[in-house]
Protein backbone atom coordinates (compact mmCIF):
# COMPACT_ATOMS: atom_id res chain seq x y z
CA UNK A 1 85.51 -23.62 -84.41
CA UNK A 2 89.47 -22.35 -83.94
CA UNK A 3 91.43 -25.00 -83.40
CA UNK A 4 94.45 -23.29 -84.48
CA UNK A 5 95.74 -23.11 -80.67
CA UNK A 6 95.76 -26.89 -80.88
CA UNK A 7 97.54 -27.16 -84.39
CA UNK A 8 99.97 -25.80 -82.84
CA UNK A 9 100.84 -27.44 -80.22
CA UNK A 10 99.03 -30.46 -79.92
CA UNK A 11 101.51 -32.12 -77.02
CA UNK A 12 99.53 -30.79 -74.18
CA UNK A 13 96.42 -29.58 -73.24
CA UNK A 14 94.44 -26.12 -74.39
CA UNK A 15 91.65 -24.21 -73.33
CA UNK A 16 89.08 -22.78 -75.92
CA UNK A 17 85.62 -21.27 -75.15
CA UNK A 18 83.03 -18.84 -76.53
CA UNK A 19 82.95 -15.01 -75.02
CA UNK A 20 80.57 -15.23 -72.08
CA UNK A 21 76.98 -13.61 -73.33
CA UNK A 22 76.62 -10.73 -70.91
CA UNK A 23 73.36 -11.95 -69.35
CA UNK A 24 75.03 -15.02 -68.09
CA UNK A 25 76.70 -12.38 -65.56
CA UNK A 26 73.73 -11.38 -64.67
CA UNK A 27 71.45 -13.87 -64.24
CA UNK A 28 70.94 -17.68 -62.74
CA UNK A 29 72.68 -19.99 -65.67
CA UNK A 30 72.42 -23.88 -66.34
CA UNK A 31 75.37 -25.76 -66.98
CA UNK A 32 75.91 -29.12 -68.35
CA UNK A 33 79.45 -30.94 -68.91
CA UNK A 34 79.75 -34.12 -71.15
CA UNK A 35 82.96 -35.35 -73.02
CA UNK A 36 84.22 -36.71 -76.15
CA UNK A 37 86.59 -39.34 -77.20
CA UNK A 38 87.16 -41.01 -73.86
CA UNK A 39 87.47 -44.44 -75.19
CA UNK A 40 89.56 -44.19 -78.24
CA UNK A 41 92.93 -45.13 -78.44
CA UNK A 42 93.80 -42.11 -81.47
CA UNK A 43 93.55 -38.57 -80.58
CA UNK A 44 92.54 -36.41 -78.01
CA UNK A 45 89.90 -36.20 -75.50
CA UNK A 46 87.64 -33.33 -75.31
CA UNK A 47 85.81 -31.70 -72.30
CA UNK A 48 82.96 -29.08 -73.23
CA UNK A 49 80.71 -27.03 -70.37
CA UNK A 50 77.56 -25.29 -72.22
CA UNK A 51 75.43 -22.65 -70.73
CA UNK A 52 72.52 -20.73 -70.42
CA UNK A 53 70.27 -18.38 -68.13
CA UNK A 54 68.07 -20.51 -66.27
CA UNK A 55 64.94 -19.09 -68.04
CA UNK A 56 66.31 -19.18 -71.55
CA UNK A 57 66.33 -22.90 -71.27
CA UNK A 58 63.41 -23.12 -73.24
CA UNK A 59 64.90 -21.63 -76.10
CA UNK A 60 67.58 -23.80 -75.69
CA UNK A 61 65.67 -26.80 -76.25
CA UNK A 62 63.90 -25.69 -78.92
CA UNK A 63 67.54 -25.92 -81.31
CA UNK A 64 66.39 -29.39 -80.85
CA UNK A 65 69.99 -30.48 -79.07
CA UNK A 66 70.55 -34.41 -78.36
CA UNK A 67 72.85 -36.07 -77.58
CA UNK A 68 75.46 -36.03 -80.15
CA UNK A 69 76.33 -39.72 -80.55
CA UNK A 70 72.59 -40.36 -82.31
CA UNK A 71 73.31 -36.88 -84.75
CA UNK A 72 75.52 -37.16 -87.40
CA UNK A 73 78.29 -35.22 -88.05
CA UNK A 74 76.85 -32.64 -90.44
CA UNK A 75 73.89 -32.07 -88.05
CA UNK A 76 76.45 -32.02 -84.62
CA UNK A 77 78.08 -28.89 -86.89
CA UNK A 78 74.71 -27.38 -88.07
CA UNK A 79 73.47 -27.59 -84.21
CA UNK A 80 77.15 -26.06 -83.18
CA UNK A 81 76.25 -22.94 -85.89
CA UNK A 82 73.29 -22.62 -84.43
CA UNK A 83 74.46 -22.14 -80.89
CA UNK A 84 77.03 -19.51 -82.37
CA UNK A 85 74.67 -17.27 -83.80
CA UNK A 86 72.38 -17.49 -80.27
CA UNK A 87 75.75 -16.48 -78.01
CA UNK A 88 73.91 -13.61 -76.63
CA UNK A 89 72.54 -16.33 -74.00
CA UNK A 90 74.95 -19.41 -74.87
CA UNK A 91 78.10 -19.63 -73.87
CA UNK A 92 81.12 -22.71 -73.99
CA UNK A 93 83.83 -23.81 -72.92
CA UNK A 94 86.26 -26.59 -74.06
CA UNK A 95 89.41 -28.22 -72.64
CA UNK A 96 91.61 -30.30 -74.79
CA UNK A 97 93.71 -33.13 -73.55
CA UNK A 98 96.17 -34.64 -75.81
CA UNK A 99 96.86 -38.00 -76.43
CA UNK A 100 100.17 -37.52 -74.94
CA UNK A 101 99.11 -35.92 -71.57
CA UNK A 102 96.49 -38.74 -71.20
CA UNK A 103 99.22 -41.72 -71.71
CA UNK A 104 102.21 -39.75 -69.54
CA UNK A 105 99.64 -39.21 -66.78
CA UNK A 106 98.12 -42.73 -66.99
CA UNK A 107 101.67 -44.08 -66.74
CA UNK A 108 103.85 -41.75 -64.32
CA UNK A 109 105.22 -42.66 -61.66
CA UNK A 110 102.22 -41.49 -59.48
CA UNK A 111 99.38 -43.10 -60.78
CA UNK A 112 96.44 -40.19 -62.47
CA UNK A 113 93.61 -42.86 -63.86
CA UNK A 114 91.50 -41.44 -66.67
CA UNK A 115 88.21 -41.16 -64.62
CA UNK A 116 90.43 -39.03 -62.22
CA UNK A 117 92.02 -36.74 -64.78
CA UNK A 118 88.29 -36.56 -66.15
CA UNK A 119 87.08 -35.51 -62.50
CA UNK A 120 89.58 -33.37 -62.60
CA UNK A 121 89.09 -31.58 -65.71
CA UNK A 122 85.08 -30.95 -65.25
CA UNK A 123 85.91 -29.30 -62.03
CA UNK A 124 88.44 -27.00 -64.18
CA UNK A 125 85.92 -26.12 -66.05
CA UNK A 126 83.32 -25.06 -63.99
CA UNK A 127 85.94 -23.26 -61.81
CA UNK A 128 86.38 -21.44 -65.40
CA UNK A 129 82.75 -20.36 -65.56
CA UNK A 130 82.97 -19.06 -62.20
CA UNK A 131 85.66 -17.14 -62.82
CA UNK A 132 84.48 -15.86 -66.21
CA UNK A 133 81.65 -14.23 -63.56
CA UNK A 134 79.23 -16.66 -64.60
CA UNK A 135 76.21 -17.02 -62.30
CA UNK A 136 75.90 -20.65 -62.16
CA UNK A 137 73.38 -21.88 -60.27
CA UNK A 138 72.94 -25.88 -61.47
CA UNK A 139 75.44 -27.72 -63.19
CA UNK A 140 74.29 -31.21 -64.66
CA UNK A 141 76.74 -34.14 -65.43
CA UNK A 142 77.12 -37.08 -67.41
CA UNK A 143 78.90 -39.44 -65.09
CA UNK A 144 82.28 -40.93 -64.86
CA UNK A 145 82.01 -43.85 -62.71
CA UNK A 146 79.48 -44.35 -60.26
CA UNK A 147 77.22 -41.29 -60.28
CA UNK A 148 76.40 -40.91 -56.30
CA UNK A 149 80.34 -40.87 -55.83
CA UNK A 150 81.04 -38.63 -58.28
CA UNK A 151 77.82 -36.13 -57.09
CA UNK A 152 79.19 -35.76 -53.84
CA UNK A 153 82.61 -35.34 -54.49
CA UNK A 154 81.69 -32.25 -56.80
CA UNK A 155 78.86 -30.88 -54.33
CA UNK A 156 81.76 -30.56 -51.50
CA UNK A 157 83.86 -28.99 -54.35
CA UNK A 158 80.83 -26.14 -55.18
CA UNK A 159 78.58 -26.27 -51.98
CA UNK A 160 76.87 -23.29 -53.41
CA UNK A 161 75.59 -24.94 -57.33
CA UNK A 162 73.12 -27.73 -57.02
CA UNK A 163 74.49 -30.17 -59.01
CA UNK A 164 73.10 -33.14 -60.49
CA UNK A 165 75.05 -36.14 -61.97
CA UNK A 166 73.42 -39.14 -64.37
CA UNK A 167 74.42 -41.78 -66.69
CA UNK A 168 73.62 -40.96 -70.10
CA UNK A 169 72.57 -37.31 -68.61
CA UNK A 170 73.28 -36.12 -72.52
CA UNK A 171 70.04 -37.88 -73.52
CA UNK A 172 68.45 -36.68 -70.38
CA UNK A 173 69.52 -32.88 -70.06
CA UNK A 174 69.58 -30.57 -72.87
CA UNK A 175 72.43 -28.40 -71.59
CA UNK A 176 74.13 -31.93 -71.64
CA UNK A 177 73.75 -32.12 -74.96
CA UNK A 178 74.56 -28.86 -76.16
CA UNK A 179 77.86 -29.60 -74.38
CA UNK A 180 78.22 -33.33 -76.01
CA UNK A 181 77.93 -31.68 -79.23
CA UNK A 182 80.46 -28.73 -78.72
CA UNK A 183 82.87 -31.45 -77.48
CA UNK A 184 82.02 -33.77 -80.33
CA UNK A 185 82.66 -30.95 -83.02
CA UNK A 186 85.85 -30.18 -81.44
CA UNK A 187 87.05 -33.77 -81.25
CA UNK A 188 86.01 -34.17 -84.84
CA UNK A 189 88.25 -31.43 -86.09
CA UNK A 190 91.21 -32.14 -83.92
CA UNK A 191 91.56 -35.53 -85.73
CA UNK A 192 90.58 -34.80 -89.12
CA UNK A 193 93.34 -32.04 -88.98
CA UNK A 194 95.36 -33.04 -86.85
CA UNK A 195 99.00 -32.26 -87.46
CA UNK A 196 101.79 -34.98 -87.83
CA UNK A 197 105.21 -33.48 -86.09
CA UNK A 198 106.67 -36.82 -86.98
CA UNK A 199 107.92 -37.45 -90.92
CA UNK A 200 105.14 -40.43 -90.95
CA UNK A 201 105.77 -42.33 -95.09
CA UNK A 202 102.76 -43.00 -97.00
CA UNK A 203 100.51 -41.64 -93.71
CA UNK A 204 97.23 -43.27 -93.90
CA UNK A 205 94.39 -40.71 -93.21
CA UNK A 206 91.63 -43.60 -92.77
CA UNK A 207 92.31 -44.41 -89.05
CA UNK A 208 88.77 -46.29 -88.72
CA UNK A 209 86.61 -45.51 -85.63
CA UNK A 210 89.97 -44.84 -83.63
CA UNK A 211 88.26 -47.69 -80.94
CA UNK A 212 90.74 -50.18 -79.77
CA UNK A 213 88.60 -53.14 -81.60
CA UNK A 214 88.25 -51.51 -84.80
CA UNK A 215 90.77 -53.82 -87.28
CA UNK A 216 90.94 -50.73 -88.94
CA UNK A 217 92.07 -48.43 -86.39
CA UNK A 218 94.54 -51.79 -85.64
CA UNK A 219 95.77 -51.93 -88.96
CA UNK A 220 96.91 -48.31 -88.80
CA UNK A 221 98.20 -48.62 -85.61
CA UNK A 222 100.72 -51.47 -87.10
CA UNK A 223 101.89 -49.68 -90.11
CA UNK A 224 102.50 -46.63 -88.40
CA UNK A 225 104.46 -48.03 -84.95
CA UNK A 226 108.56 -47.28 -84.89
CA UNK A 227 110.42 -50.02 -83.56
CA UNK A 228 112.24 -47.90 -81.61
CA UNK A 229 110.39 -45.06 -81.21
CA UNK A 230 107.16 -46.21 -80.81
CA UNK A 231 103.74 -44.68 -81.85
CA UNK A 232 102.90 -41.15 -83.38
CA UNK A 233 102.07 -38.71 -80.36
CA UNK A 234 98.47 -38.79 -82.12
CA UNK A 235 98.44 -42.54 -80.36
CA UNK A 236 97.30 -43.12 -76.61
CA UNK A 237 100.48 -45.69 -76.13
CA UNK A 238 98.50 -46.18 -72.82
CA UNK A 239 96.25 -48.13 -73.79
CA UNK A 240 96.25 -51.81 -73.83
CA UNK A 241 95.48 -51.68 -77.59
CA UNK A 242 99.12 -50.02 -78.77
CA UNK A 243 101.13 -51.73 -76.02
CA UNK A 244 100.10 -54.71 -77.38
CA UNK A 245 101.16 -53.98 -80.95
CA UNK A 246 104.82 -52.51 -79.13
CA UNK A 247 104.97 -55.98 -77.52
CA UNK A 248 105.11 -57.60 -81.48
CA UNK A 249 106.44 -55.05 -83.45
CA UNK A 250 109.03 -53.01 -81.79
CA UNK A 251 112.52 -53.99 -80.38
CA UNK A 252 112.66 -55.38 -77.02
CA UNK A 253 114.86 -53.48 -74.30
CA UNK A 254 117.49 -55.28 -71.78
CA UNK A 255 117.53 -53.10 -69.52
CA UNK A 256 121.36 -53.11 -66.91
CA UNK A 257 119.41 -54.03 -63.87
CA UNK A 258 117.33 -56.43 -65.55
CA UNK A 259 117.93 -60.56 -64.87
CA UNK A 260 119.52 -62.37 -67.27
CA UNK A 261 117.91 -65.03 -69.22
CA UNK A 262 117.41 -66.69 -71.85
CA UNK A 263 117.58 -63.97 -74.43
CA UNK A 264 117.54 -65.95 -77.68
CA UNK A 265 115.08 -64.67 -80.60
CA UNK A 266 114.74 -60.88 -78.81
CA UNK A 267 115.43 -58.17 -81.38
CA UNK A 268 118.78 -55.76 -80.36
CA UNK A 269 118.06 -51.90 -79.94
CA UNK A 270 121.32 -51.33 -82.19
CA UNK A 271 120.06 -53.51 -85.56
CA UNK A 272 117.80 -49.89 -85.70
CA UNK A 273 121.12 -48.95 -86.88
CA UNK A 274 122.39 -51.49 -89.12
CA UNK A 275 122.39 -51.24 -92.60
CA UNK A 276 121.35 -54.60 -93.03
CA UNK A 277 117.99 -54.22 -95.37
CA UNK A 278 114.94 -53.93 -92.16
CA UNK A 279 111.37 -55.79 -93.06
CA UNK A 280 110.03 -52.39 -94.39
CA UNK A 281 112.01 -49.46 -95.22
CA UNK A 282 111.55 -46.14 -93.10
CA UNK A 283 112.48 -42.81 -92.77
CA UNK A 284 115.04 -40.89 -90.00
CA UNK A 285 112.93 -40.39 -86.99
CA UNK A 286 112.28 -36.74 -86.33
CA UNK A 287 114.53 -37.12 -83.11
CA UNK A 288 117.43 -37.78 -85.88
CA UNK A 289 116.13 -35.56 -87.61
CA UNK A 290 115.92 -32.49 -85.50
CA UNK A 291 119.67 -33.20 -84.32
CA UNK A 292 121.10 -33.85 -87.63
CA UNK A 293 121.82 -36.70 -86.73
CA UNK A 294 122.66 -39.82 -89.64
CA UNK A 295 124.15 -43.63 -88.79
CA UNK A 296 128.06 -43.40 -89.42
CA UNK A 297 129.40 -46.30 -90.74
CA UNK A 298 132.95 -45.81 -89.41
CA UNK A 299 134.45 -44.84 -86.15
C-alpha cells in the first residue's frame, strides 16, 4: 500500500483508494465501511469502503476475510495482497485522518465529536464510490453509536442504497471485513512509518498498543511531552490520556484575563528559557528551529 501521500504530509487528512474494477460500473456492487484506530490516543484514524459486484460476493468470501482484529498482522497483509491481485471485481477506498485534525476538531470552538467526524467521513466515502460511477446498490456498516440512529440518518443521506448498519458488522459481513482489513493495513503502516517533523532525542519506536491504558503507550507519552510545546503531532492531545500528562509535566499558563490566586508552586512559561540546568536536557523545538531562532542572553 502507498502511503507516500501521507509521509508527506501527515497534518491533515488524505484520500487513497484502488482504481475502480470496470465491472463495478457496470453492475449492482456491495459495499461495506469499517474503521481503524478509533480508540487510540497515537496516530491516525483510518476509514476504508471495500467493494464488489453483488454476484461476485461469493468469491469474495471465499479469500476467507474476517474481521481483522482476530487476524494477525502478517495474515491482515497476506488477505490485503490477495484483494490486489482480484481488483478486476474489488475495489477500495481509504480516508486518513490525522491525529491532528481529530484533536483540533474535537477541541474548536464549535464542537465536531469523534462519532460525528466518523459519520461524517463514511458518508465521504460512499459519496466517493458514487462518484467514481460505482453502482452501489447495498452498503453495510459497522456502527458508531447506536445503530438504528445511525441507519436512518445515512438512509435519508442515500434514499436510493439499502443500507444496513450492525455492531460488530465486520464479523457479520464479509465486505465489512475486507474493509476492516484494508483500514487495518493502512493504519499499521502509517504508524510504523510514520514521520517525526519534530527533532524528537533518543525517539522511542516502541509506543505499546497506542491505547490510553497501555503503561507503555503512557510511558512514551511522558518522555516525549514538551513543556511548552506539548505532544508530537503523532499524539491525539485530545484525549483525556495526554491532557492528563500536560496537566503534570508541562508549564502552566496565566493567562491576562485569568483571576488571580494563589499562584505559588506553578511553573513560569519563561524558565523554558533560562539557562538554569531543566530536569532533563532537550533539544530547540522545531518552531525555534525553523525561525532560527536561539535564547539570547543579553538585551
Amino acid at each position: 500500500m502507498d502511503l507516500s501521500e501521507l509521509e508527506r504530509d501527515n497534518t491533515g487528512r488524505c484520500r487513497l483508494n484502488s482504481p475502480v474494477p470496470a465491472v463495478c460500473r457496470k453492475e449492482p456492487c456491495v459495499l461495506g465501511i469499517d474503521e481503524a484506530g478509533r480508540g487510540p490516543v497515537l496516530g491516525p484514524m483510518v476509514y476504508a469502503i471495500c467493494y464488489c459486484p453483488l454476484t461476485r460476493l461469493a468469491d469474495l468470501e471465499a479469500l476467507k476475510v474476517a474481521d481483522s482484529k482476530t487476524l494477525s498482522e502478517s495474515e491482515r497483509f497476506r488477505l490485503f495482497a490477495k484483494m490486489e491481485e482480484d481488483g478486476d471485481f474489488v475495489g477500495w477506498a481509504l480516508d486518513v485522518l490525522s491525529p491532528n485534525l481529530i484533536s483540533t476538531s474535537m477541541l474548536g470552538r464549535v464542537k465536531y465529536n469523534l462519532n460525528s467526524l466518523s459519520h461524517d467521513t463514511a458518508t465521504g466515502l460512499v459519496r466517493y464510490a458514487l462518484d467514481q460511477g460505482v453502482k452501489v446498490a447495498q452498503v453495510f456498516v459497522d456502527t458508531v453509536g447506536p445503530p438504528e440512529t445511525y441507519q436512518k440518518w445515512l438512509q435519508q443521506r442515500f434514499p436510493g442504497i439499502e443500507v444496513t448498519v450492525k455492531a460488530k458488522a465486520d464479523a457479520l459481513f464479509p465486505v465489512v471485513s475486507a474493509a476492516s482489513i484494508c483500514a487495518k493495513v493502512a493504519r499499521d503502516q502509517a504508524v510504523k512509518n510514520w514521520q517525526f517533523v519534530e527533532k524528537l532525542r533518543d525517539l522511542d519506536a516502541d509506543y505499546g498498543s497506542g491505547y490510553p491504558n497501555d503503561p507503555k503507550t503512557k510511558a512514551w507519552l511522558r518522555k516525549h511531552v514538551d513543556p511548552v510545546f506539548g505532544f508530537p503531532q503523532f499524539v491525539r492531545f485530545s484525549w483525556r490520556t495526554a491532557q492528563s500528562i500536560l496537566e503534570t509535566e508541562a508549564e502552566d499558563v496565566t493567562w491576562e484575563d485569568s483571576q488571580t490566586g494563589d499562584q505559588e508552586g506553578l511553573g513560569r512559561i519563561k524558565s523554558y528559557f533560562s539557562e538554569s540546568p531543566r530536569t532533563r536536557p532537550h533539544l530547540p523545538h522545531r518552531y525555534f528551529q525553523e525561525r532560527g531562532l536561539e535564547s539570547a542572553t543579553t538585551l
